[in-house]
Protein backbone atom coordinates (compact mmCIF):
# COMPACT_ATOMS: atom_id res chain seq x y z
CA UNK A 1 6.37 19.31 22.46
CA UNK A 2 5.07 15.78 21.63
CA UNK A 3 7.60 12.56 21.80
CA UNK A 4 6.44 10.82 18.65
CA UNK A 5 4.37 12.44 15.77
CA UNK A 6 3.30 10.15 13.25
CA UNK A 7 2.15 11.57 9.25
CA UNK A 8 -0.36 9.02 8.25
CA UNK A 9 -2.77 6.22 9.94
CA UNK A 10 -2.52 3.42 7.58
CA UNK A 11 -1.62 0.38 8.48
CA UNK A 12 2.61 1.28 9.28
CA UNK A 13 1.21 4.06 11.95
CA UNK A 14 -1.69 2.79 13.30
CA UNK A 15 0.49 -0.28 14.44
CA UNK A 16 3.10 1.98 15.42
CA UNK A 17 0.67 4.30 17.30
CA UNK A 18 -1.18 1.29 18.65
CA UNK A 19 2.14 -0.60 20.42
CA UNK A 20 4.54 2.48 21.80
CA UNK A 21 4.80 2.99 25.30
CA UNK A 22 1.25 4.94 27.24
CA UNK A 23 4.08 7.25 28.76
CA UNK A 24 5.17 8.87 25.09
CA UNK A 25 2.99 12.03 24.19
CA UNK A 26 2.18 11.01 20.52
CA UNK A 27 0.34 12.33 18.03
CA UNK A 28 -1.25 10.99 14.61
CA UNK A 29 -1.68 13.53 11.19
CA UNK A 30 -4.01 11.89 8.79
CA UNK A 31 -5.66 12.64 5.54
CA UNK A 32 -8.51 10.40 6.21
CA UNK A 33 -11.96 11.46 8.18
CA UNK A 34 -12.67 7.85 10.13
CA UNK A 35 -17.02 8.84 10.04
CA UNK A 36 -18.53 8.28 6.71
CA UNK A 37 -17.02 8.83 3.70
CA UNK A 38 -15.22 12.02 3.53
CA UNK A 39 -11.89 13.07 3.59
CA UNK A 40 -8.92 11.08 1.57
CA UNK A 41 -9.59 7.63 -0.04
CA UNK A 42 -6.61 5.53 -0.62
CA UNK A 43 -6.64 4.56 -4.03
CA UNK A 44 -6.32 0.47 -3.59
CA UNK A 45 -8.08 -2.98 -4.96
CA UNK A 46 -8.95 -3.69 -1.62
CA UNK A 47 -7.29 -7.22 -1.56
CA UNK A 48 -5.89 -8.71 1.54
CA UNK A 49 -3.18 -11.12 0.51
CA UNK A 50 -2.40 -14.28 2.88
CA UNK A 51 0.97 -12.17 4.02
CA UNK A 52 -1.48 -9.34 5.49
CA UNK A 53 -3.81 -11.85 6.86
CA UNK A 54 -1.10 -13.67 8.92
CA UNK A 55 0.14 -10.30 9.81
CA UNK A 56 -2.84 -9.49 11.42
CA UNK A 57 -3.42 -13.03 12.91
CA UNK A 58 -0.48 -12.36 15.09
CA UNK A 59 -2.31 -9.56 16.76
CA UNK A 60 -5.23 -11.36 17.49
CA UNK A 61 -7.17 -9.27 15.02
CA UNK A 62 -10.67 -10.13 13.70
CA UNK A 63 -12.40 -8.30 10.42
CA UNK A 64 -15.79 -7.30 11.27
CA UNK A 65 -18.35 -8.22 8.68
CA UNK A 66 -19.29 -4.87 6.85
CA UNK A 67 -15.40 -4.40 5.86
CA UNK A 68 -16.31 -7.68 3.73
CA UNK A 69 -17.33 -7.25 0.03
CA UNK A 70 -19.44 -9.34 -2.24
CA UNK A 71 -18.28 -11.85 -3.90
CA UNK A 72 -14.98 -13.44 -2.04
CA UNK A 73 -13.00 -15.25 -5.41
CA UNK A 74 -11.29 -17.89 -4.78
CA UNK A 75 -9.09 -17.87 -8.23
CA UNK A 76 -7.73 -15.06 -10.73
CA UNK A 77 -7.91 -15.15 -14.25
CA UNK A 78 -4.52 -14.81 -15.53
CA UNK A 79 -3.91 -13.05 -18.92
CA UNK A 80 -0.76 -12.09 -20.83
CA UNK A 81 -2.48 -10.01 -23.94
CA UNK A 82 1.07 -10.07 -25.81
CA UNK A 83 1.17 -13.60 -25.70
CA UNK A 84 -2.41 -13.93 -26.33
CA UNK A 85 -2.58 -16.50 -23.17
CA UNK A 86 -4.78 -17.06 -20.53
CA UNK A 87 -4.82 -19.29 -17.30
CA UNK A 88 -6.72 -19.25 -14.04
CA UNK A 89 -4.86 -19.69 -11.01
CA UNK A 90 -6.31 -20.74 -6.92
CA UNK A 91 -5.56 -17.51 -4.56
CA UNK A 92 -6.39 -16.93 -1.32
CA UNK A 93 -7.33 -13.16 -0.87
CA UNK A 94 -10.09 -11.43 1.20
CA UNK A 95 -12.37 -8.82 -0.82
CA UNK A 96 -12.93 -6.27 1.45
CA UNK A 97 -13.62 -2.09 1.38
CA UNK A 98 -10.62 -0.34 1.73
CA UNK A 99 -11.96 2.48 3.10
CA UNK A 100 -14.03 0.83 5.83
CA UNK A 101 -10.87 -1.34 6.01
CA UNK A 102 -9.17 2.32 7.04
CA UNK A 103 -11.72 3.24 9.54
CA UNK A 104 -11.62 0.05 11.29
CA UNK A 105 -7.61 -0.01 11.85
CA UNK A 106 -7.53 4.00 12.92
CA UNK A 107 -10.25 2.74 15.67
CA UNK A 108 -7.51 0.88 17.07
CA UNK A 109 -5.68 3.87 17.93
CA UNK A 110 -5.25 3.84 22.09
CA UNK A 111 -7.06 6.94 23.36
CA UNK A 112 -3.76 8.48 25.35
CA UNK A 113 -3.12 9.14 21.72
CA UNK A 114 -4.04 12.29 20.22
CA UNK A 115 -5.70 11.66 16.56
CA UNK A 116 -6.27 14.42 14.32
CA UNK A 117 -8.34 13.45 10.71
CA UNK A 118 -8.85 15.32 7.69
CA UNK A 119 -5.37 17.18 8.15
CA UNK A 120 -2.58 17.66 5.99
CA UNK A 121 1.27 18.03 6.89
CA UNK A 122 2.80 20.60 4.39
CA UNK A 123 5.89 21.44 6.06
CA UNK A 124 8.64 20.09 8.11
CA UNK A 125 11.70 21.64 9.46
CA UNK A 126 14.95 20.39 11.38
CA UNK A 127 14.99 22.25 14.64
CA UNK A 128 17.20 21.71 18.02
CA UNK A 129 16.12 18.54 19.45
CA UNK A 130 14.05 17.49 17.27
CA UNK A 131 11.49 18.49 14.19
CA UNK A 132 8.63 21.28 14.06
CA UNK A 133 5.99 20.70 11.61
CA UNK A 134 2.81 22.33 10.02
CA UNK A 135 0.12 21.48 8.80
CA UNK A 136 -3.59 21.97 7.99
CA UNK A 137 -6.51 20.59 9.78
CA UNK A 138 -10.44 21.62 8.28
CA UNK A 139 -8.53 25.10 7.08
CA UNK A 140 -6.80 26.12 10.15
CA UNK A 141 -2.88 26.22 10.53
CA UNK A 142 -1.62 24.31 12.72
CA UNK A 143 2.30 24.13 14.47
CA UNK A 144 4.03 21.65 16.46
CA UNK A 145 7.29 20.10 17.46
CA UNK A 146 8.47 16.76 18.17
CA UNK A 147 11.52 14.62 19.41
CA UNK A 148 10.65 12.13 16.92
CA UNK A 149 9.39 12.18 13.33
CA UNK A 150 7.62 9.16 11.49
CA UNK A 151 6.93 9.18 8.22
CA UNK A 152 4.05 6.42 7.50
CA UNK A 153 2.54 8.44 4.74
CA UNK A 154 2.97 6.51 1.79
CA UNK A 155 4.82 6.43 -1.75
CA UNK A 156 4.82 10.08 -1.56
CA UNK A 157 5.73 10.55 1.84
CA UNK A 158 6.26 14.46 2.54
CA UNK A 159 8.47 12.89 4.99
CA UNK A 160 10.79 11.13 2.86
CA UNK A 161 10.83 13.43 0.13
CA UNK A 162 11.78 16.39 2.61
CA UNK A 163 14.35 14.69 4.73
CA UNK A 164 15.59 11.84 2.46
CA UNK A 165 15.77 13.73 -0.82
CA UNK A 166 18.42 11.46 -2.19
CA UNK A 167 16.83 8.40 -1.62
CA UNK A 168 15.61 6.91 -5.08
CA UNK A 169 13.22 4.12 -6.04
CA UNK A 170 11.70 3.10 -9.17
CA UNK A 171 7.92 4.48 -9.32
CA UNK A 172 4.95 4.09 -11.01
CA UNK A 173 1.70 5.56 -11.11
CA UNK A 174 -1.38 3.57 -10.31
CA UNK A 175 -4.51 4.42 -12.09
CA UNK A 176 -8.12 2.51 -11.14
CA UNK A 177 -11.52 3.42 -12.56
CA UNK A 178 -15.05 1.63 -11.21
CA UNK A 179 -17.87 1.03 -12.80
CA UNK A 180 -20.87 -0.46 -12.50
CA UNK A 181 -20.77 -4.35 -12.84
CA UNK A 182 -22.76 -5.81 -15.83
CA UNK A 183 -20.90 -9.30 -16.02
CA UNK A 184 -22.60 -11.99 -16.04
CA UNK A 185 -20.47 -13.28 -13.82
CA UNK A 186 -17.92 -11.63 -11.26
CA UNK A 187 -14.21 -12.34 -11.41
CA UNK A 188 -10.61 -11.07 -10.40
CA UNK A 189 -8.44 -11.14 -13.23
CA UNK A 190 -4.52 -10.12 -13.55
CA UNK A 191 -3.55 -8.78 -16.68
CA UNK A 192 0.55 -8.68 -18.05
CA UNK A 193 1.24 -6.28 -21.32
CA UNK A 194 4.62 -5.86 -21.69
CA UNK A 195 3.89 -3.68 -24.54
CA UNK A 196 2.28 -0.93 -22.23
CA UNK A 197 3.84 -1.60 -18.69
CA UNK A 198 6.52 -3.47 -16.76
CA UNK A 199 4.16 -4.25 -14.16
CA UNK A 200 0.83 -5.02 -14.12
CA UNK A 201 -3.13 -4.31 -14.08
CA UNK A 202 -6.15 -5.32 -12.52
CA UNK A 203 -9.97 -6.14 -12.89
CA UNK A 204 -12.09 -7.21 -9.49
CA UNK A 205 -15.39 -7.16 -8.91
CA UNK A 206 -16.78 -5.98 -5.46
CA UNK A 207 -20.42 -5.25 -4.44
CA UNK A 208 -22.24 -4.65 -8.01
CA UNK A 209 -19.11 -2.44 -9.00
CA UNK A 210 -16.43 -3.49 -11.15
CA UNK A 211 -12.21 -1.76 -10.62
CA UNK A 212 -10.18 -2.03 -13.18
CA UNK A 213 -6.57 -0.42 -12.68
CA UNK A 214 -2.98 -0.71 -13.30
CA UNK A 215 0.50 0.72 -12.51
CA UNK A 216 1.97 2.46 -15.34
CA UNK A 217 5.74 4.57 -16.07
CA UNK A 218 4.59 7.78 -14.84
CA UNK A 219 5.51 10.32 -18.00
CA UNK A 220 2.67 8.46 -20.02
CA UNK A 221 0.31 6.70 -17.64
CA UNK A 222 -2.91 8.46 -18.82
CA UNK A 223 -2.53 7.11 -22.16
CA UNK A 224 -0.81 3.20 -21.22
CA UNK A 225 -4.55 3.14 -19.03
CA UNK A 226 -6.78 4.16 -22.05
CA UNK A 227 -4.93 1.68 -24.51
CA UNK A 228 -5.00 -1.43 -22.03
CA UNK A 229 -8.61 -0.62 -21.54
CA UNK A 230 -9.15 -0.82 -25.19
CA UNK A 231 -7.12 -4.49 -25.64
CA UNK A 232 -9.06 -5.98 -22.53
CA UNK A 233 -12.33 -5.84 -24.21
CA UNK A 234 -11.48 -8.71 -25.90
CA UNK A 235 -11.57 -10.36 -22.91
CA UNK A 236 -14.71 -9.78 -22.07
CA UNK A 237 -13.92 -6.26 -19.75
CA UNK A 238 -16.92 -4.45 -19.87
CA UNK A 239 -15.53 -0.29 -19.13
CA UNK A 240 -18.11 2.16 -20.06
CA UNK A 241 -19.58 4.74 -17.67
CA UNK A 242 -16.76 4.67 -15.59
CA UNK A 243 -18.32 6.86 -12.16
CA UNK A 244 -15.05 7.82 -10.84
CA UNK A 245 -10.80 7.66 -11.26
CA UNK A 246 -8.64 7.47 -8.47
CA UNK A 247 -4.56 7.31 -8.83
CA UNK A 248 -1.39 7.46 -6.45
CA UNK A 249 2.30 6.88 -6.48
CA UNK A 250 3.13 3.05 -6.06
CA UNK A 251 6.69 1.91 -5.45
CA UNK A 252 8.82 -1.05 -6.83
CA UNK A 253 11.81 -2.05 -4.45
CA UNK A 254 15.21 -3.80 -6.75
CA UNK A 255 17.38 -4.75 -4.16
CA UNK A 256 18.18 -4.82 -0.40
CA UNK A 257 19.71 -2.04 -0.04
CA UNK A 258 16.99 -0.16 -2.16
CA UNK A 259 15.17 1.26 1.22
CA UNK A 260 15.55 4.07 3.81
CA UNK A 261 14.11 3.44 7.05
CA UNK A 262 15.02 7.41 8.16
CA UNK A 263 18.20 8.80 10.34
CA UNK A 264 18.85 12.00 12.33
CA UNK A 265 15.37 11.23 14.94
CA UNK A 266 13.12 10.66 11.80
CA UNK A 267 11.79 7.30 10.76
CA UNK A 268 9.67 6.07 7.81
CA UNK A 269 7.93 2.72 7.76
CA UNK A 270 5.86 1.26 5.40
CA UNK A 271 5.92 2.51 1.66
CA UNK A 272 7.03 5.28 2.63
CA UNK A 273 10.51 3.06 3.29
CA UNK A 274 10.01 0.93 0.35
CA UNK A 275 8.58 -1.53 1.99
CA UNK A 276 6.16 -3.14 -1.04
CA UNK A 277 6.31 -6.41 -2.65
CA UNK A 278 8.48 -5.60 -6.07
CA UNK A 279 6.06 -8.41 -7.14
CA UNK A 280 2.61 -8.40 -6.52
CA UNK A 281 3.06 -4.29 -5.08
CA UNK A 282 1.31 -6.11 -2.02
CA UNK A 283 2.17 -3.47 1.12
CA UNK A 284 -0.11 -4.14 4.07
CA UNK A 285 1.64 -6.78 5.92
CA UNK A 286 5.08 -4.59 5.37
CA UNK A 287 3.47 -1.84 6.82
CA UNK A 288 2.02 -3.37 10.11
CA UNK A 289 5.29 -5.48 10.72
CA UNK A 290 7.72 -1.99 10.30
CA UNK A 291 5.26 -0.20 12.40
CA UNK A 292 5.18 -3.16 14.92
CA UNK A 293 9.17 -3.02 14.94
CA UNK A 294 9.52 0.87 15.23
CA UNK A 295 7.10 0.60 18.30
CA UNK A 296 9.35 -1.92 20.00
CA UNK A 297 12.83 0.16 18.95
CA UNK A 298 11.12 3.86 20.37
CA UNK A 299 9.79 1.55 23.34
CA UNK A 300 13.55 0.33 24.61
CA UNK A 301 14.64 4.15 24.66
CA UNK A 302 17.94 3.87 23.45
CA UNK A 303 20.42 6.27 22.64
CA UNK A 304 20.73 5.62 19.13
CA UNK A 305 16.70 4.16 17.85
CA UNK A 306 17.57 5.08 14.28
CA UNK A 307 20.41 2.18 14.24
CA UNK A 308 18.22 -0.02 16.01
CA UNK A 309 15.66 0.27 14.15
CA UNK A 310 17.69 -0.24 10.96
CA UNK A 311 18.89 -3.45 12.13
CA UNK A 312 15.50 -4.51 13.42
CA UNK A 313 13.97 -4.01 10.01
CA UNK A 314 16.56 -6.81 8.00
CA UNK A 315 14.31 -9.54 8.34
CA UNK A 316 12.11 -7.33 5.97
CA UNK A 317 14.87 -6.36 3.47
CA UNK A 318 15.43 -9.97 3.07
CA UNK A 319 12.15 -10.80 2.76
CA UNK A 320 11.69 -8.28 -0.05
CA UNK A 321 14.84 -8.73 -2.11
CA UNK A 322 14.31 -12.40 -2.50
CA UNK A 323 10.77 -11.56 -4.16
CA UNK A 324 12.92 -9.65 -6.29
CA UNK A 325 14.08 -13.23 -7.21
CA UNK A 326 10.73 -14.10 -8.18
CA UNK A 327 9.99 -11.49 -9.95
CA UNK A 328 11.45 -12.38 -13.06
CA UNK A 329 9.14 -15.48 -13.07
CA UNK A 330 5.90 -12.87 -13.46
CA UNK A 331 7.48 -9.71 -15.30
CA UNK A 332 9.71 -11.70 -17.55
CA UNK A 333 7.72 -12.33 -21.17
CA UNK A 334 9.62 -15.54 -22.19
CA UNK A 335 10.39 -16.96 -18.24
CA UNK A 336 5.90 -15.90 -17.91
CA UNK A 337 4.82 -17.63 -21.49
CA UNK A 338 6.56 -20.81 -20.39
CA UNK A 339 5.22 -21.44 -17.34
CA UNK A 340 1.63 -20.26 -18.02
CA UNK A 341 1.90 -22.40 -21.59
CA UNK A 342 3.31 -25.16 -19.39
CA UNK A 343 0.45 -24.65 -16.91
CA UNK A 344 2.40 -25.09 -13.28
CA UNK A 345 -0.03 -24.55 -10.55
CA UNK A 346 -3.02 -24.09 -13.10
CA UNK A 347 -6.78 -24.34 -12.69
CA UNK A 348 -8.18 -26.61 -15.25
CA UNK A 349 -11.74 -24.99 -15.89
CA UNK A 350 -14.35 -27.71 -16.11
């Protein structure tokens, strides 16, 4: 019978795993493998926005130097293929591996907690006191049971979609190819088509390869990649050979009350609560801020952690809806051609 069991190691549980009490008998499910590069790869740019660094300034936390990529931009090239516009605007984001990124943060797991990698939760089940769940780890069955369930797992949490089954938020499916990188020069660019997609895609280059990807209504995603990929060679996108395709759910948040942080001993944090920019879909410093605040809820021991936690997380909600205020100034075709036309905040390229 473990106290906590946590279904993921991103960023939400490895915070939460990291700051709960030594005396809680916790344990940690992950698709991942932390040695070398097996296991699950979470599809991602590999961007940390200035919201994830200061996140992980609070901690004290330092990157080491092979989670860096080649080059680190220092501006993205804007484009809006509808309006057939184009601007470059100053941004401060790290370039780093995501997967190394990964390995690094489940290294900060305490030891007292019990890590398994390469495992997969497929079941979960409401028992007296608590929750029993299975899953697989390198083949084998496994069962346990728990006081308390966390889901930290994602856009397609098993947790949320087993417990919380009425809980509903807009969804879109990402889709990123690489390829090798025959620019002559390397850039990050942010591309708006309001013909294909509400939200947005995405070219970056990082270490001789070259992402491009996107987030797309799921029911016709495959095709809304293949005709953006078409219109950006105009730009200059150079896509052939692609040498592998990665996707995953991503979520969009559209108002405050548009999250579920859990009830009834489970919990979700992260994405797998909704917590994502509705903006720039940026999730990282969301993720280590829930998991920080869940930690400090299971760590008072009250009766009631679900309602705690709840309140703890409004700061969050807040945070989120009023990017849903902004949104309108990206997403928005007329609101987006004015201000790029106008050229607020814009790069002049010498």
């Amino acid at each position: 019978m473990y106290d906590v069991a946590i279904i993921g190691a991103g960023p939400a549980g490895v915070f939460l795993a990291k700051h709960l009490d030594k005396e809680f008998r916790v344990i940690v499910i992950d698709k991942k493998h932390s040695q070398g590069k097996e296991g699950f790869h979470k599809p991602c740019g590999g961007l940390l926005a200035p919201d994830a660094q200061k996140s992980l300034s609070r901690f004290d936390l330092t990157l080491q130097k092979d989670i860096l990529v080649s080059p680190q931009i220092f501006s993205v090239r804007t484009i809006d293929i509808k309006q057939k516009l184009m601007r470059y605007y100053q941004r401060y984001y790290i370039n780093l591996d995501r997967h190394k990124f990964d390995q690094w943060l489940i290294k900060q797991i305490p030891k007292n907690v019990e890590v398994h990698e390469n495992a997969n939760c497929v079941s979960i089940e409401k028992i007296v006191g608590g929750y029993q769940l299975t899953y697989y780890e390198e083949g084998v069955q496994h069962s346990i049971n728990t006081k308390y369930l966390v889901g930290a797992d994602g856009a397609a949490s098993v947790v949320r979609r087993t417990l919380f089954k009425e809980f509903r938020i807009h969804t879109y499916l990402s889709i990123q190819e690489w390829y090798p990188d025959v620019h002559e020069k390397p850039f990050y660019s942010c591309i708006f088509d309001s013909d294909i997609t509400d939200s947005y895609a995405w070219g970056l280059s990082k270490d001789n390869e070259f992402i491009f990807g996107g987030a797309f209504p799921i029911k016709t995603a495959k095709e809304d990649f293949q005709k953006l990929k078409k219109k950006v060679a105009q730009y200059g996108f150079h896509l052939e050979n692609p040498q592998k395709t990665e996707a995953c759910l991503v979520l969009r948040p559209q108002g405050f009350w548009n999250y579920c942080c859990g009830g009834q001993g489970a919990f979700l944090v992260g994405e797998a609560a909704g917590f994502i920019s509705p903006s720039s879909l940026e999730g990282i410093s969301y993720a280590i801020d829930s998991g920080w605040l869940l930690a400090k809820c299971l760590n008072q021991k009250t009766k009631n952690p679900n309602k705690v936690y709840q309140k703890a997380t409004r700061k969050i909600r807040l945070k989120l809806f009023l990017k849903t205020i902004k949104r309108p100034f990206m997403y928005q075709p007329f609101i987006r051609k004015t201000l790029m036309k106008v050229g607020i905040s814009a790069i002049s390229k010498n």
